[in-house]
N, C-alpha and C. Protein backbone atom coordinates (compact mmCIF):
# COMPACT_ATOMS: atom_id res chain seq x y z
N UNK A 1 16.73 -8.38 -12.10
CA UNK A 1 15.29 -8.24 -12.06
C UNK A 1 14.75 -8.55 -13.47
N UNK A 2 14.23 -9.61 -13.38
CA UNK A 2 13.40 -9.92 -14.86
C UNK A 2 12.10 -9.07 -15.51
N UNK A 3 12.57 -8.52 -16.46
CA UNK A 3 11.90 -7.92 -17.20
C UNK A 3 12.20 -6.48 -17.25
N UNK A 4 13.19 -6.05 -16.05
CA UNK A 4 13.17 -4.72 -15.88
C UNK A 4 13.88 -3.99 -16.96
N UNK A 5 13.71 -2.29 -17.12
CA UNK A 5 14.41 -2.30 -18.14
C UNK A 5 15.94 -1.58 -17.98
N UNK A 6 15.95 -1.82 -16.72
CA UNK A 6 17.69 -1.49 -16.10
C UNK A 6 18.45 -2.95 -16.34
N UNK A 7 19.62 -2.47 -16.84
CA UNK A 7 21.06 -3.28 -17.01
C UNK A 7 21.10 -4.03 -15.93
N UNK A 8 21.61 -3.57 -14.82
CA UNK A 8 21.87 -4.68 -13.43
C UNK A 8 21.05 -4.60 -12.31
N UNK A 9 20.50 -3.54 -12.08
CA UNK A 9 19.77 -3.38 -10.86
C UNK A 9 19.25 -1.81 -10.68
N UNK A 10 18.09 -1.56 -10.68
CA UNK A 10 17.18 -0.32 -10.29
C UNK A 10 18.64 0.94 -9.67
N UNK A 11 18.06 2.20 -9.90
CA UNK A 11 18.74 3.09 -9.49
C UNK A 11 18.50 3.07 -7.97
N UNK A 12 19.63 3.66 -7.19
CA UNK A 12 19.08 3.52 -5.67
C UNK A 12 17.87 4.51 -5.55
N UNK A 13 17.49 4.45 -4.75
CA UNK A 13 16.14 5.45 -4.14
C UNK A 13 14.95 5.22 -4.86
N UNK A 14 15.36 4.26 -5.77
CA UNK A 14 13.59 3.81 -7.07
C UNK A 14 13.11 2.70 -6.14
N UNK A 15 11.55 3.44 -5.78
CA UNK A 15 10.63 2.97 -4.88
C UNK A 15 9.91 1.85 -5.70
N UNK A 16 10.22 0.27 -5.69
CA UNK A 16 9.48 -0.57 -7.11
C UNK A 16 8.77 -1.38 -6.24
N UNK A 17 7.69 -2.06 -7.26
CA UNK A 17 6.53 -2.97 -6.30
C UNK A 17 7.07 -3.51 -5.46
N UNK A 18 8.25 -4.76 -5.69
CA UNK A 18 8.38 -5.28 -4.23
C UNK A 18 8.81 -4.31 -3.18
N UNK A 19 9.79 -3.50 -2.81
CA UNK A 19 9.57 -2.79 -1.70
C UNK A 19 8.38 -1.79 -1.62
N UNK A 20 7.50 -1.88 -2.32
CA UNK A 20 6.44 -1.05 -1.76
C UNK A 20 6.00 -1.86 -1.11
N UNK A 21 5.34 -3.10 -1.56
CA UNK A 21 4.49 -4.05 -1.15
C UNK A 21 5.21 -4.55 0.35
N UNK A 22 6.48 -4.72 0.87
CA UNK A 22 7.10 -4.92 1.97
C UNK A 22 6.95 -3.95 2.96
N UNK A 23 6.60 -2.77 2.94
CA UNK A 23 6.42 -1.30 3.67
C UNK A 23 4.72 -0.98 3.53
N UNK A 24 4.05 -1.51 2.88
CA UNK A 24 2.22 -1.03 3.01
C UNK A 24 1.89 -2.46 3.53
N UNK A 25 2.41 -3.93 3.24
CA UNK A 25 1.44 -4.81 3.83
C UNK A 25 1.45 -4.76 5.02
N UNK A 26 2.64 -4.67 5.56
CA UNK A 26 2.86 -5.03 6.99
C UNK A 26 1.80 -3.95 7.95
N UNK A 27 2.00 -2.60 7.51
CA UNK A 27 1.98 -1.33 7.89
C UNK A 27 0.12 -1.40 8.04
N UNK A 28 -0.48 -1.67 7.20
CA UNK A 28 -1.97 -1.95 7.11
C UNK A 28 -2.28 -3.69 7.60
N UNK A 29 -1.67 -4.09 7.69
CA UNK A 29 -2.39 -4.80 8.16
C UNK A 29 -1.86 -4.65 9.77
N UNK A 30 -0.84 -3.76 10.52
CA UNK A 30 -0.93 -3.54 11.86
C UNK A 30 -2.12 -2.71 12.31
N UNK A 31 -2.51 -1.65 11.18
CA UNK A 31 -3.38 -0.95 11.52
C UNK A 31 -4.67 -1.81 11.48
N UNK A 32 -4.79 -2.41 10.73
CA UNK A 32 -6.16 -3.05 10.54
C UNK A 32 -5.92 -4.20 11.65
N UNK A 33 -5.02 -5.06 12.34
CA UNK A 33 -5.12 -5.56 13.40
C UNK A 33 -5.48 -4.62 14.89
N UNK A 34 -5.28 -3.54 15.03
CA UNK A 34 -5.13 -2.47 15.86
C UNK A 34 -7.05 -1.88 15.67
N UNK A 35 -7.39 -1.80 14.67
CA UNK A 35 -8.74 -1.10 14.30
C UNK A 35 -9.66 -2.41 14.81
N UNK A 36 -9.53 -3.44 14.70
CA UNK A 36 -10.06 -4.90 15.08
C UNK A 36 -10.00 -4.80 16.36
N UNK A 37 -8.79 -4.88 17.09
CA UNK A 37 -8.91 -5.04 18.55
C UNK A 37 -9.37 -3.53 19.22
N UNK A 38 -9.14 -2.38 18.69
CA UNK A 38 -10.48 -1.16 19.61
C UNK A 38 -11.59 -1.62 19.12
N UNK A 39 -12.12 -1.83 17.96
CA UNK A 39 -13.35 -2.14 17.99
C UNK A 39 -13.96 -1.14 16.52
N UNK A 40 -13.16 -0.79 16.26
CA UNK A 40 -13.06 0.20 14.64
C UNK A 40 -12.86 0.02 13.10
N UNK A 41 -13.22 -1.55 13.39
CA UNK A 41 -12.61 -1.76 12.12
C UNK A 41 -13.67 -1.44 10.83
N UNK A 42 -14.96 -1.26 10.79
CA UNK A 42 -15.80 -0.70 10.03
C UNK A 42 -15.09 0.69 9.58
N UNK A 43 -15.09 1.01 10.40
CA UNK A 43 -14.66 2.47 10.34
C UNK A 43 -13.12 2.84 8.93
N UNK A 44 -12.62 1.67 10.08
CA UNK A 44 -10.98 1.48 9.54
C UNK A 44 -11.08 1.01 7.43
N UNK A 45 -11.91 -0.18 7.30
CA UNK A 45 -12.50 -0.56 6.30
C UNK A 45 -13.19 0.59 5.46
N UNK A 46 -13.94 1.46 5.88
CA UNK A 46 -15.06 2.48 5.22
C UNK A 46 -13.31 3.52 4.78
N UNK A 47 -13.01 4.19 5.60
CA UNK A 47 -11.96 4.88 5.29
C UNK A 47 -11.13 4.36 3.84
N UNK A 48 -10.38 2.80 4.04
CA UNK A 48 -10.13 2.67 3.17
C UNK A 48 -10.38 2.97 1.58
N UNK A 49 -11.66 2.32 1.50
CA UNK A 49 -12.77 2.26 0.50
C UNK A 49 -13.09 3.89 -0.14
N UNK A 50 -13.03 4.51 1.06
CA UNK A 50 -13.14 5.88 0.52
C UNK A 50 -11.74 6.37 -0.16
N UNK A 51 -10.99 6.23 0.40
CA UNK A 51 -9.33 6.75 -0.30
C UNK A 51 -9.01 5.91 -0.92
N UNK A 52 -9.44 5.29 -1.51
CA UNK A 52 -9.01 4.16 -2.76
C UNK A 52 -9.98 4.64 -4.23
N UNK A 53 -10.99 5.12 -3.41
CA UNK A 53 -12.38 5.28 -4.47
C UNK A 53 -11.65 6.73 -5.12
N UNK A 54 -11.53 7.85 -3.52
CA UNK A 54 -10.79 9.19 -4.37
C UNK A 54 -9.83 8.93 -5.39
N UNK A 55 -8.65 8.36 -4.78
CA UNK A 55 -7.49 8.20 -5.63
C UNK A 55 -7.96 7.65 -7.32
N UNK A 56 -8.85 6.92 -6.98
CA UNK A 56 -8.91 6.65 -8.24
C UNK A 56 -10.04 7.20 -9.29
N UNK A 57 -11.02 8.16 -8.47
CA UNK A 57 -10.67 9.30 -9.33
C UNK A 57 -10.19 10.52 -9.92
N UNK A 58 -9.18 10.75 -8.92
CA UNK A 58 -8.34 11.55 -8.89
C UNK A 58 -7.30 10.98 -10.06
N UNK A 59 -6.97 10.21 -10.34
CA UNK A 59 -6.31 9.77 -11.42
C UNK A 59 -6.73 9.31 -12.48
N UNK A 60 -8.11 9.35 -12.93
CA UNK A 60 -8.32 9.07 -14.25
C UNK A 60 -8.04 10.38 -14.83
């Protein structure tokens, strides 16, 4: 892994961008295909927006 700062390869169980990004895209965008076809996707969208907005102020 380039740049990382492990010798050969991440400890097992270290959750790193690419497997996050392999386990949330898929995962949201079933939901957000699923919120589209009931007819929720405002909803589905507004939610987002809101737990993205907390989180991030919850972490400053």
């Amino acid at each position: 892994m380039p740049g990382s700062p492990y010798l050969e390869e991440p400890p097992p169980g270290l959750l790193t961008w690419p497997i996050l990004l392999r386990l949330v895209v898929p995962t949201f965008a079933a939901l957000g295909l699923a919120s589209w076809w009931m007819g929720y996707l405002l909803e589905f969208l507004t939610l987002l927006t809101v737990t993205g907005m907390v989180a991030f102020v919850v972490r400053r």
